[in-house]
C-alpha atoms as a PDB file:
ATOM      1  CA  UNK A   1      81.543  85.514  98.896  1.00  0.00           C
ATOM      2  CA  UNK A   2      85.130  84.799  98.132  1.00  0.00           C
ATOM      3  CA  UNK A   3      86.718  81.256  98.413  1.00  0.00           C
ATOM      4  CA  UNK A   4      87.846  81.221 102.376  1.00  0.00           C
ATOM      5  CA  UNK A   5      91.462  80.506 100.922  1.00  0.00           C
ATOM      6  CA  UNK A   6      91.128  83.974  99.122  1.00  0.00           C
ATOM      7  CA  UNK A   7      90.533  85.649 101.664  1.00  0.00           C
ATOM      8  CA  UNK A   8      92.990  87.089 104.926  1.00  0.00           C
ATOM      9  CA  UNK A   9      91.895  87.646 108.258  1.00  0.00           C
ATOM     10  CA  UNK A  10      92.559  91.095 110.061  1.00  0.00           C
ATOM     11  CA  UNK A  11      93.584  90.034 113.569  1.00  0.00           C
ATOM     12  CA  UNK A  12      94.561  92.968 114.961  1.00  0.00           C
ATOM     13  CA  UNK A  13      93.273  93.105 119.004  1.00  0.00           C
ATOM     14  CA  UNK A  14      91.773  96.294 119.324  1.00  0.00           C
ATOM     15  CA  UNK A  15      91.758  98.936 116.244  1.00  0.00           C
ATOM     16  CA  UNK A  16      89.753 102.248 115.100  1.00  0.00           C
ATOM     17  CA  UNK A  17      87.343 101.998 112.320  1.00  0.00           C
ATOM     18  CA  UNK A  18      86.489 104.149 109.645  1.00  0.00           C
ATOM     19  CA  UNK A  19      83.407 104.490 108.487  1.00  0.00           C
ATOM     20  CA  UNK A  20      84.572 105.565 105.648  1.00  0.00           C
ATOM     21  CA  UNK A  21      86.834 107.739 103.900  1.00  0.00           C
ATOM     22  CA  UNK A  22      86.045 105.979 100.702  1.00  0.00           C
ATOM     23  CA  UNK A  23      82.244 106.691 100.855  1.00  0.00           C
ATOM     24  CA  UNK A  24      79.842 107.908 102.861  1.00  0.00           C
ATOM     25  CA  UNK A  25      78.423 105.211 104.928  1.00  0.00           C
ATOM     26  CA  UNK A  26      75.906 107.241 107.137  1.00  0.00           C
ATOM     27  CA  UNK A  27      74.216 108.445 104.366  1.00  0.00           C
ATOM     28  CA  UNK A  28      73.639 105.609 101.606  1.00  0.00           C
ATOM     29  CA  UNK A  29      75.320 102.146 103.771  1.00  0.00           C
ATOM     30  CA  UNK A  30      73.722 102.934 106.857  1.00  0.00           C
ATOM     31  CA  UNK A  31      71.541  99.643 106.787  1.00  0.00           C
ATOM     32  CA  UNK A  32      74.304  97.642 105.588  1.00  0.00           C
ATOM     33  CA  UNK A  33      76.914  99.056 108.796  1.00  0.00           C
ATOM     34  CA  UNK A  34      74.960  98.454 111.514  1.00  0.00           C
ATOM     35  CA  UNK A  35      74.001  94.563 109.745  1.00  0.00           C
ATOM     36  CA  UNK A  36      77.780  94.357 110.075  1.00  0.00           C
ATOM     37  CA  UNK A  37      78.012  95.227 113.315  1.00  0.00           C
ATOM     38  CA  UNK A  38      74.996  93.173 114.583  1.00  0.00           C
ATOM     39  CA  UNK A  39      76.437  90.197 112.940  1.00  0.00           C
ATOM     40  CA  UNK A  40      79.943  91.201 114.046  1.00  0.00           C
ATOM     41  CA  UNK A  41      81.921  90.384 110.790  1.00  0.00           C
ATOM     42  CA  UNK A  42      82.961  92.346 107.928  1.00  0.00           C
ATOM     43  CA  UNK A  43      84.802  92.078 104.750  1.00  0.00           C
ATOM     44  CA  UNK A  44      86.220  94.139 102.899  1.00  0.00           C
ATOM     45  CA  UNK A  45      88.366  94.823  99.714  1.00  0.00           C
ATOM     46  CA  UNK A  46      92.063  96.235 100.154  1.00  0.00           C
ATOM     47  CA  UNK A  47      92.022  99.030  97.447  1.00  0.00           C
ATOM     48  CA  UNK A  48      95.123  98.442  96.123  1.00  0.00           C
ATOM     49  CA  UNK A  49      95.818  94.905  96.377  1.00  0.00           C
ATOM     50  CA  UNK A  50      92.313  93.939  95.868  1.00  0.00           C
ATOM     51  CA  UNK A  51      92.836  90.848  98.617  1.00  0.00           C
ATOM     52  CA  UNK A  52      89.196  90.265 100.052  1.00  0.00           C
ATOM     53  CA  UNK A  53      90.067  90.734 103.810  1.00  0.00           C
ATOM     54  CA  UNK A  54      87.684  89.393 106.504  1.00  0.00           C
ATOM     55  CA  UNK A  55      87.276  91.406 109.965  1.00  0.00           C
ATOM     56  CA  UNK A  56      85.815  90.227 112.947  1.00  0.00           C
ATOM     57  CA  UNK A  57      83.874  93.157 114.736  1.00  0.00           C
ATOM     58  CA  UNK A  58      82.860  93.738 117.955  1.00  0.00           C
ATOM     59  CA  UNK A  59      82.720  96.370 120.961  1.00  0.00           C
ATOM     60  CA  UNK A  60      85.701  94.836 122.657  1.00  0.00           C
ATOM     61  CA  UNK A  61      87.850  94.814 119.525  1.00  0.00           C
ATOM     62  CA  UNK A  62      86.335  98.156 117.883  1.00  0.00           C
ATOM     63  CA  UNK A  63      87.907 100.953 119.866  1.00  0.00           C
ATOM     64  CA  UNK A  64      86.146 103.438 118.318  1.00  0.00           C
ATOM     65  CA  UNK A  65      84.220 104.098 115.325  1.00  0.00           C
ATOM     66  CA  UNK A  66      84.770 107.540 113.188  1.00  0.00           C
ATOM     67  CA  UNK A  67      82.034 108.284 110.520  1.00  0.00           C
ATOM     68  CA  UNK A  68      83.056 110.674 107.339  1.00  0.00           C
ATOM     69  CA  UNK A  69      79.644 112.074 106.180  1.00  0.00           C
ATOM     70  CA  UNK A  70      77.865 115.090 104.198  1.00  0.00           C
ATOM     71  CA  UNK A  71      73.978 113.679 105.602  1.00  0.00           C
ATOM     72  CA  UNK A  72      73.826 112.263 108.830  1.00  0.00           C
ATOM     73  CA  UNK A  73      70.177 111.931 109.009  1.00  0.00           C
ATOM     74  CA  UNK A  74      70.157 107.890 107.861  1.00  0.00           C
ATOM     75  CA  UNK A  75      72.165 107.134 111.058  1.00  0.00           C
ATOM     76  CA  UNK A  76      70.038 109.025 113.497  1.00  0.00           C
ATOM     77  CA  UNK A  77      67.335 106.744 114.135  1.00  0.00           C
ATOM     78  CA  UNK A  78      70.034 103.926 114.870  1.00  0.00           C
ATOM     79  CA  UNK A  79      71.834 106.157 117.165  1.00  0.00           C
ATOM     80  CA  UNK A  80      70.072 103.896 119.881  1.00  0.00           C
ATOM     81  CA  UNK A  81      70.849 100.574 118.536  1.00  0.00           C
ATOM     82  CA  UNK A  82      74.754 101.193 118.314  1.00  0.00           C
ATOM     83  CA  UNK A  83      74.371 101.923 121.862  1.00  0.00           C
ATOM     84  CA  UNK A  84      72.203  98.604 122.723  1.00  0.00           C
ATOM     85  CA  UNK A  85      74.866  96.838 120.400  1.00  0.00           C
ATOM     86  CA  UNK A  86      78.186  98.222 122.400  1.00  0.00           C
ATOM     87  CA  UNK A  87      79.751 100.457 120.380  1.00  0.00           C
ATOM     88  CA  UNK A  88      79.222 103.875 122.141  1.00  0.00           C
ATOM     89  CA  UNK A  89      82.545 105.305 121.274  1.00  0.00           C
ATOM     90  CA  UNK A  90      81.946 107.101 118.225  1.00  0.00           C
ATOM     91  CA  UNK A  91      82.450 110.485 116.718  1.00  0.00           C
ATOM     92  CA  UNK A  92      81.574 112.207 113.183  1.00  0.00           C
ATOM     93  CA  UNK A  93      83.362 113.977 110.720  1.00  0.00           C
ATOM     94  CA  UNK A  94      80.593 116.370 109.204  1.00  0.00           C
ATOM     95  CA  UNK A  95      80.982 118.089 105.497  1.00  0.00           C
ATOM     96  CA  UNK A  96      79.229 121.111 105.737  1.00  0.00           C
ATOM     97  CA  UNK A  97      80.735 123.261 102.978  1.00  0.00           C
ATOM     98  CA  UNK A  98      77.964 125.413 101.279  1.00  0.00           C
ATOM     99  CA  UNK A  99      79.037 125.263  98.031  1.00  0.00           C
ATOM    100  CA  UNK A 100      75.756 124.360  96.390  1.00  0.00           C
ATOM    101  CA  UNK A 101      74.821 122.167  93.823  1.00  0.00           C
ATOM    102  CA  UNK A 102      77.458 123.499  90.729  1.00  0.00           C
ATOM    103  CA  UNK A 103      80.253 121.462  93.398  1.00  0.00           C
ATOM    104  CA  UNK A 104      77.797 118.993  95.211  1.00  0.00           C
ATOM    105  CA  UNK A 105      75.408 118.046  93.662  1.00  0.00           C
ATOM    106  CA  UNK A 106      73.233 115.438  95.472  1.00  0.00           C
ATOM    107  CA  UNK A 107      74.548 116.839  99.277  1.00  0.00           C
ATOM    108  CA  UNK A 108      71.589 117.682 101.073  1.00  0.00           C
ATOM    109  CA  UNK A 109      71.829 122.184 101.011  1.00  0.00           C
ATOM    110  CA  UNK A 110      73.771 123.743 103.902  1.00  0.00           C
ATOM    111  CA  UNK A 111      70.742 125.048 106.180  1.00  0.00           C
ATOM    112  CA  UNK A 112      69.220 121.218 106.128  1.00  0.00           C
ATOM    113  CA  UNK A 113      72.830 120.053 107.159  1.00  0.00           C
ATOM    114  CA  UNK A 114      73.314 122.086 109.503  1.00  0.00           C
ATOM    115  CA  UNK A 115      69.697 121.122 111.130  1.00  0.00           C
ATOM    116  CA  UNK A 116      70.834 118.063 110.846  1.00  0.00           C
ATOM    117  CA  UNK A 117      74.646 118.281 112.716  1.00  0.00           C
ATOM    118  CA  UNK A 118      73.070 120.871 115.618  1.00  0.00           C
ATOM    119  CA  UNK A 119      70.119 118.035 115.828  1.00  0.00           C
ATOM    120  CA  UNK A 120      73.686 115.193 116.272  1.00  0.00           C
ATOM    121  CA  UNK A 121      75.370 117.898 118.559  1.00  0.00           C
ATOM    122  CA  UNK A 122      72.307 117.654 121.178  1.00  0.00           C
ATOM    123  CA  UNK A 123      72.626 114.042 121.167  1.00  0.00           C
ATOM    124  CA  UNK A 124      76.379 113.480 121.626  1.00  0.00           C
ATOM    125  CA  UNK A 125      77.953 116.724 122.352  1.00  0.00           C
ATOM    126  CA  UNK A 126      80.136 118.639 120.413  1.00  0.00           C
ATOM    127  CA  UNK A 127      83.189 117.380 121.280  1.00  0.00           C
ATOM    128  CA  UNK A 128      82.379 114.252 119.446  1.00  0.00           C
ATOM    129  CA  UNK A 129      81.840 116.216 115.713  1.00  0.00           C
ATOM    130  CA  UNK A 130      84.697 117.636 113.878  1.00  0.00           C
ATOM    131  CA  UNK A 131      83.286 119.866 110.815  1.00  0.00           C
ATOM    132  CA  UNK A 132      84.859 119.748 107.913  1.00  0.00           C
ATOM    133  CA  UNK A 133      84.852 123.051 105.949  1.00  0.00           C
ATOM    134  CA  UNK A 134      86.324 121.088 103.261  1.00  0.00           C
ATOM    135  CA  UNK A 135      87.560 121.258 100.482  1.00  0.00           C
ATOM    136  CA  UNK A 136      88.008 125.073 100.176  1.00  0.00           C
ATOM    137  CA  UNK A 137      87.432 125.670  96.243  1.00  0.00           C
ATOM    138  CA  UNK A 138      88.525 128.639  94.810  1.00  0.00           C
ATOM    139  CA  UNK A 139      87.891 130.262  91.210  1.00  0.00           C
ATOM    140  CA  UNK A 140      86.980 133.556  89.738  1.00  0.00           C
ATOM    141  CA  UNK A 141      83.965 133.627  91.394  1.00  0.00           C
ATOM    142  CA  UNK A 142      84.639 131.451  94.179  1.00  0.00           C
ATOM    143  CA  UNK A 143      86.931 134.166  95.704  1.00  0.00           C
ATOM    144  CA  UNK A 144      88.667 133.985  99.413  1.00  0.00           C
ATOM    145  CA  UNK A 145      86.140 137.012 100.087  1.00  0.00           C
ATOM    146  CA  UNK A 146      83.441 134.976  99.084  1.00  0.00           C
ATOM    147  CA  UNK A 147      85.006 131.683 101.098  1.00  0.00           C
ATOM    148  CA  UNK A 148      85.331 133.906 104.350  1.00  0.00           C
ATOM    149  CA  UNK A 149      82.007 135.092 104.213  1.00  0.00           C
ATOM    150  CA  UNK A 150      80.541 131.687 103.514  1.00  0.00           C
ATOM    151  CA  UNK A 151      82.391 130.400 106.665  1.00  0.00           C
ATOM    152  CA  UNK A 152      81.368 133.282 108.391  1.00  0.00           C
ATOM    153  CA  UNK A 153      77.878 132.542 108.183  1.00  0.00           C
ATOM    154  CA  UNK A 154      78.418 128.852 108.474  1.00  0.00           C
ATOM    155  CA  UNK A 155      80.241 129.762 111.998  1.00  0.00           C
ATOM    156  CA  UNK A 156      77.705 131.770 113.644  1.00  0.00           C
ATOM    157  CA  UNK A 157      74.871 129.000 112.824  1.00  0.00           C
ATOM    158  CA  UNK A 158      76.788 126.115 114.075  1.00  0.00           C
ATOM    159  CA  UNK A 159      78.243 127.864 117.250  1.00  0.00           C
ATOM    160  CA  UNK A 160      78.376 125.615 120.457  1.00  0.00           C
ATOM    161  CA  UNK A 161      77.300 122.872 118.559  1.00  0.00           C
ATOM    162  CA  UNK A 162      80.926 121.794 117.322  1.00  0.00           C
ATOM    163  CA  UNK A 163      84.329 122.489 118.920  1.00  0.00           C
ATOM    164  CA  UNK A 164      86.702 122.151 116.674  1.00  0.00           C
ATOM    165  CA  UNK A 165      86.673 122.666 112.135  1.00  0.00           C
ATOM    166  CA  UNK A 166      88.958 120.922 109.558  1.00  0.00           C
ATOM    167  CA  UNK A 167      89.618 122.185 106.634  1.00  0.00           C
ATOM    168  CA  UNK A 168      91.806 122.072 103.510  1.00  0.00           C
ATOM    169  CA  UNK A 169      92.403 123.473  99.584  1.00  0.00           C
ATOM    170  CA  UNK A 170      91.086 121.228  96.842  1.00  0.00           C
ATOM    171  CA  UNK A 171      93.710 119.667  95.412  1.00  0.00           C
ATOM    172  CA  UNK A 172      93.802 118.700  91.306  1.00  0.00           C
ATOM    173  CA  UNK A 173      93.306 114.996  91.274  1.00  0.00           C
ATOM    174  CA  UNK A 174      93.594 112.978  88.012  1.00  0.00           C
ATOM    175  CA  UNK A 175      90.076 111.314  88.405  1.00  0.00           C
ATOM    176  CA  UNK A 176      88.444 114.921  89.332  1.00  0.00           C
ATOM    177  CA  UNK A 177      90.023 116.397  86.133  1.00  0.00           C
ATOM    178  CA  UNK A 178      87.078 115.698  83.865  1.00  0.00           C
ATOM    179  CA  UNK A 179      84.546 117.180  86.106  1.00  0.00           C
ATOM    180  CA  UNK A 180      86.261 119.988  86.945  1.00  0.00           C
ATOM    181  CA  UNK A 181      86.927 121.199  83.543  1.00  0.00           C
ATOM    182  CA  UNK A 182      83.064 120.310  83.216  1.00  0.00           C
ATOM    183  CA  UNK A 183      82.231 122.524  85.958  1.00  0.00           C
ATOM    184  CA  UNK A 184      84.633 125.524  83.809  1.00  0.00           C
ATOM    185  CA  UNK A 185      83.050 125.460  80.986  1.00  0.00           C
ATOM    186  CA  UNK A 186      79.169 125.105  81.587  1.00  0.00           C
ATOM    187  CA  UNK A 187      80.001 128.059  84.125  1.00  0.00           C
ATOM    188  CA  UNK A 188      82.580 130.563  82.726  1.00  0.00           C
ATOM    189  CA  UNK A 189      84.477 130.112  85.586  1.00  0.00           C
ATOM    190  CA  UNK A 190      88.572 128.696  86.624  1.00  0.00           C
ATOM    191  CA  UNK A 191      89.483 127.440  89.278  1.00  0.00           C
ATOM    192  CA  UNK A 192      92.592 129.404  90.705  1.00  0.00           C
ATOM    193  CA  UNK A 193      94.526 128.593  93.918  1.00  0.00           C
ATOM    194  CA  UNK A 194      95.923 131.716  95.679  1.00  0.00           C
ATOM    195  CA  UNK A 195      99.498 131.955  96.115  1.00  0.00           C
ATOM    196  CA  UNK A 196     100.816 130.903 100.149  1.00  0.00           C
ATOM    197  CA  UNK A 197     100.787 134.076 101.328  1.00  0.00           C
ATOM    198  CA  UNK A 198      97.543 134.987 100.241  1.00  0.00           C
ATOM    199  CA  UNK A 199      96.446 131.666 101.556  1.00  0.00           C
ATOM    200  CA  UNK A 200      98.328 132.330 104.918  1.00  0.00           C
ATOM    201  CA  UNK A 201      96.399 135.141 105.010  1.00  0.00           C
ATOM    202  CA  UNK A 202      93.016 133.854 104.718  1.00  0.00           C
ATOM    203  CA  UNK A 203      93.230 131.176 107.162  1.00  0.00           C
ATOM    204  CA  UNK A 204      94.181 133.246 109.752  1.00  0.00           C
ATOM    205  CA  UNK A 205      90.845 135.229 108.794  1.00  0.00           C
ATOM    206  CA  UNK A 206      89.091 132.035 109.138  1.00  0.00           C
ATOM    207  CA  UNK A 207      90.794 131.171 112.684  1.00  0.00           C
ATOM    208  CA  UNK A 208      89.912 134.479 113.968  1.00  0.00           C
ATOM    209  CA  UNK A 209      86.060 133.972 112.517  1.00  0.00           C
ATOM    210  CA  UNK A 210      85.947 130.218 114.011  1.00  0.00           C
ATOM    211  CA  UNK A 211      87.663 131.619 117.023  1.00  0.00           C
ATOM    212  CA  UNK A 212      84.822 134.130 117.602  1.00  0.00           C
ATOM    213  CA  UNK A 213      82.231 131.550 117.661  1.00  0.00           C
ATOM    214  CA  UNK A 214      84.529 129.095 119.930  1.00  0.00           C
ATOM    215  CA  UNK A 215      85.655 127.016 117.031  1.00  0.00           C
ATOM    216  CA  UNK A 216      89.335 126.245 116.585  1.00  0.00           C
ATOM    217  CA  UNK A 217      90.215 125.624 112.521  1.00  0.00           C
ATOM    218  CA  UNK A 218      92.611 122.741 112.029  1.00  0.00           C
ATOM    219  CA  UNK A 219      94.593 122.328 108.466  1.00  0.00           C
ATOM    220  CA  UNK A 220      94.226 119.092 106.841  1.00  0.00           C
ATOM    221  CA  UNK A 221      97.590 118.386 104.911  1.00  0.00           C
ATOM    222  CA  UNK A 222      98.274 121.270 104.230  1.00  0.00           C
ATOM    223  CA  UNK A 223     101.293 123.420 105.859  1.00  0.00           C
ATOM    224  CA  UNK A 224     100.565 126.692 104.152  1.00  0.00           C
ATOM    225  CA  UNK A 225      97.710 127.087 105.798  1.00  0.00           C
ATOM    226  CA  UNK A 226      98.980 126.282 109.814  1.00  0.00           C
ATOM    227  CA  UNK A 227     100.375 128.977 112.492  1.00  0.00           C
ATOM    228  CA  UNK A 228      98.457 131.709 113.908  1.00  0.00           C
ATOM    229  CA  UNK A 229      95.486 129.804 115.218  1.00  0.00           C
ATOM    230  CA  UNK A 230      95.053 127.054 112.535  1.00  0.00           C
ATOM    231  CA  UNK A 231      96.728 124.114 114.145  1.00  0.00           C
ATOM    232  CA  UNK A 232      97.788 120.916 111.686  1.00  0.00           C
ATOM    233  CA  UNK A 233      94.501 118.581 111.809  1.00  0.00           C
ATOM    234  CA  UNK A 234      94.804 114.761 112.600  1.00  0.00           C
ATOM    235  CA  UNK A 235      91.720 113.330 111.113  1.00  0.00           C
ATOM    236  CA  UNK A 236      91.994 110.002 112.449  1.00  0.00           C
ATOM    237  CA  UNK A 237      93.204 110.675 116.233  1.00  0.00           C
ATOM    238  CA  UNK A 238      93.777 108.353 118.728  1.00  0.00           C
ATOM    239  CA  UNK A 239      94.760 110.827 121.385  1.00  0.00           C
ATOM    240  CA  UNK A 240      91.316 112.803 120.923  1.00  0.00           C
ATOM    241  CA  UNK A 241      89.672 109.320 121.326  1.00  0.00           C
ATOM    242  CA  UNK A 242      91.412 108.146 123.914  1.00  0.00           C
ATOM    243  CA  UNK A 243      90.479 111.479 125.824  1.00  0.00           C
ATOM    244  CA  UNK A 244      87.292 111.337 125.046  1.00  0.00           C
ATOM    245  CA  UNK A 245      87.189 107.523 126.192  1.00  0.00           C
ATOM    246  CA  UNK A 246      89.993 106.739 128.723  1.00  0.00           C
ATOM    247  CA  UNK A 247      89.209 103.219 128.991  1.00  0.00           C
ATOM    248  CA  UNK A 248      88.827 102.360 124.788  1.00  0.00           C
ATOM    249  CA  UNK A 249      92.789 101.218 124.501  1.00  0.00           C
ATOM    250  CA  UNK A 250      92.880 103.079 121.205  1.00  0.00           C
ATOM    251  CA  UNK A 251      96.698 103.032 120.329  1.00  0.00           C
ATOM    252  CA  UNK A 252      97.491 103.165 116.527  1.00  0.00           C
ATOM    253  CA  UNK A 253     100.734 103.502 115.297  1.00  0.00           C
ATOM    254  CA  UNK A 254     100.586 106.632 112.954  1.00  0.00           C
ATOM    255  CA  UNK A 255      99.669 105.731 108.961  1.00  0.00           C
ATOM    256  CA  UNK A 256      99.797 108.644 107.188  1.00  0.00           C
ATOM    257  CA  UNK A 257      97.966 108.605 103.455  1.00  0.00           C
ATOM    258  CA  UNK A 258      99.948 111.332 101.889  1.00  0.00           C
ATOM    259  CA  UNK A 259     102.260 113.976 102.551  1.00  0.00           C
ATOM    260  CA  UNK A 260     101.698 116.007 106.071  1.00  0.00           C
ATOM    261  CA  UNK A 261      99.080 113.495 106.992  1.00  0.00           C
ATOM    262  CA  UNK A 262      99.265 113.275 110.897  1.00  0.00           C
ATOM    263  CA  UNK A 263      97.039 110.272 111.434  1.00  0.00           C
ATOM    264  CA  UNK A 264      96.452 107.619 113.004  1.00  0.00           C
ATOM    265  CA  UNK A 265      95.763 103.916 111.469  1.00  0.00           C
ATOM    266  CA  UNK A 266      92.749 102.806 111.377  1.00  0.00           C
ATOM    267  CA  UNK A 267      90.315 100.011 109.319  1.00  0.00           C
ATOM    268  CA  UNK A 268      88.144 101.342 106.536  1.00  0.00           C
ATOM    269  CA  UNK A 269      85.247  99.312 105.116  1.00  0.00           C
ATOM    270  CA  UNK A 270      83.963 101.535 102.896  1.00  0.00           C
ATOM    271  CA  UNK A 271      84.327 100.864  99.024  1.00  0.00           C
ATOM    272  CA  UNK A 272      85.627 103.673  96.315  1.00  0.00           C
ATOM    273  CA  UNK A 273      83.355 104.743  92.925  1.00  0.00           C
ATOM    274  CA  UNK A 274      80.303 103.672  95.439  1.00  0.00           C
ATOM    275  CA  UNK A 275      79.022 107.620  96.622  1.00  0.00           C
ATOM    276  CA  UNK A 276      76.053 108.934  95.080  1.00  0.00           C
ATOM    277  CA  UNK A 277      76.915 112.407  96.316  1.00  0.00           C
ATOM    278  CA  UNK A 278      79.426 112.441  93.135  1.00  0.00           C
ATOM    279  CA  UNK A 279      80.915 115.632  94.481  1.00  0.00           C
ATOM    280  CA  UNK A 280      83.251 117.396  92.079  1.00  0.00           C
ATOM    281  CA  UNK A 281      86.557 117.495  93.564  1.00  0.00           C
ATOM    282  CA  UNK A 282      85.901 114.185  95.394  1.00  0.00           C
ATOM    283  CA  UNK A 283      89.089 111.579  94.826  1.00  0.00           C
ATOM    284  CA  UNK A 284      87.104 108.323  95.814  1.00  0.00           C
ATOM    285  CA  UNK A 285      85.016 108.372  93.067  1.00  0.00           C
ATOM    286  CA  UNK A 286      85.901 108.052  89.056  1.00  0.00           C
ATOM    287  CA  UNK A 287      82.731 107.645  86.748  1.00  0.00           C
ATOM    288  CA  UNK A 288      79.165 107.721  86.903  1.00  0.00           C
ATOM    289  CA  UNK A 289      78.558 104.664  85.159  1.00  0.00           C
ATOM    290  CA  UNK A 290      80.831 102.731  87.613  1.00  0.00           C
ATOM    291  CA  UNK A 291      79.308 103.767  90.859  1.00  0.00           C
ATOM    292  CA  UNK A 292      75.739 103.039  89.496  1.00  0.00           C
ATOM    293  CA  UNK A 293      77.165  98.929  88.681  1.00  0.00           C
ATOM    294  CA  UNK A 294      78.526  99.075  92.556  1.00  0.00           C
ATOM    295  CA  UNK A 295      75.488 100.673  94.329  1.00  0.00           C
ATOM    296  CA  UNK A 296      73.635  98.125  91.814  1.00  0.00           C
ATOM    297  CA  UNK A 297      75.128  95.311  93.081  1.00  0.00           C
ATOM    298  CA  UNK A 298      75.913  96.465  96.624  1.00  0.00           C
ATOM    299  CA  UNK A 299      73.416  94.545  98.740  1.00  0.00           C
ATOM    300  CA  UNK A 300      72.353  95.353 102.362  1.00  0.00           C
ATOM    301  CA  UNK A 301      72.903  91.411 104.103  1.00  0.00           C
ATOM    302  CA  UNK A 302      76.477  90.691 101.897  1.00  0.00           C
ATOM    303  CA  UNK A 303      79.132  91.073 104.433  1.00  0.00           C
ATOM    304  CA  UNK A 304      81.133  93.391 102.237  1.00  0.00           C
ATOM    305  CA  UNK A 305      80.045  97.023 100.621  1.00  0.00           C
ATOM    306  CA  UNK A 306      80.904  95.863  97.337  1.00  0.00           C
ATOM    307  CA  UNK A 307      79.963  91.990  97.029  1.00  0.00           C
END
């Protein structure tokens, strides 16, 4: 652990936190998280300052708690003990792409996550998962044909066990550059964005298919894609928490982390170059040999992710 004089103190009274954004906490951290949260204190490491910032936890100061995640299954079995422990305001963001293994390669396949998310849906309800159809990749063979039919398919399986589907268009990161060029040449393929219009086009498609199987589609940063049934997505959303939970005193001042982000502040613990997923387009990690020092090192009792 860090000298105490190293280290600040978030004392914020009541606050949303992310679990994570950076990494995905249900699926490789679980045992670490709910440690955390039995103990009640967390640290973590600002990503851009790199100041070692301690957190006190707690039901009465955690409004709410919003998981990111492509495997859900870890947390399942401790769905009961958050509940024993206080914190029964909660709600998932759940990847569920289908892509396959050429973009994700260590993400459990779609039919097992979607097993998986209905098996969540039964427990909580719906209104407390927000699918993520996202990113949308597209390249010569990854048409918006092919991307229509894939949510298509995805819709009809996951009908009445989610409300509401986020989604967004990859976007051409420096740290994904490597592995995406990777990706081109060991499969003959490019990626290509569609011009605006076409992608106007498409994701009124998709509203009308998510619409069909009561799922409204929400655009993630990314204006091109709103108006005619795809509304602009707040990932992080303090109204939708505070009407799911009237009583949780969620108010955030907005915090947006980049351009037409709508949401909401909120605390993230998680850790970047620490997911095993190593998904192709993701931005949180950088290289291979980096996340294997940090899972390495990461230990289940430190009170940080990264010690």
């Amino acid at each position: 652990m860090a000298p105490q004089e190293n280290m600040a103190e978030m004392n914020d009274q009541s606050f949303i936190l992310s679990a994570s954004r950076r990494t995905d906490v249900p699926a490789f951290y679980a045992d670490w998280l709910m440690e955390r949260l039995r103990r009640g204190r967390a640290e973590y490491l600002h990503p851009y300052t790199h100041e070692r910032i301690a957190v006190t936890l707690g039901p009465e100061r955690v409004a709410a708690i919003v998981f990111w995640t492509k495997n859900f299954a870890p947390m399942l079995e401790r769905v009961d003990e958050l509940t024993r422990l206080g914190y029964s305001r909660w709600l998932v963001h759940y990847t569920i792409t289908g892509l396959g293994r050429e973009w994700e390669p260590r993400v459990p396949d779609a039919g097992e996550s979607v097993g998986v998310l209905k098996a969540l849906s039964s427990l909580i309800g719906p209104d407390r998962i927000c699918w993520r159809f996202d990113p949308m990749v597209f390249t010569r063979k990854i048409t918006p044909e092919r991307t229509l039919e894939r949510f298509e398919a995805l819709c009809r399986k996951l009908a009445g066990s989610v409300g509401r589907c986020y989604t967004s268009v990859m976007l051409p990161y420096a740290k994904t550059a490597a592995r995406v060029a990777g990706y081109e040449r060991e499969h003959n393929d490019a990626v290509c964005v569609p011009e605006d219009k076409k992608l106007f086009d498409l994701s009124s498609r998709l509203a009308a298919i998510g619409a069909g199987s009561g799922i409204t589609l929400h655009a993630c940063c990314d204006p091109r894609l709103q108006g005619f049934g795809v509304l602009p997505a707040r990932c992080i959303d303090a109204d939708l928490i505070r009407s799911l939970w009237p009583e949780c005193g969620a108010a955030p001042e907005p915090a947006p982390t980049r351009k037409a982000c709508n949401c909401h502040r909120a605390l993230d613990l998680g850790a970047y170059d620490t997911c095993p997923h190593r998904c192709l387009y993701c931005y949180a990690n950088s290289r291979d040999s980096l996340i294997q020092r940090r899972r390495a090192a990461h230990r289940p009792d430190h009170p940080a992710m990264v010690p």
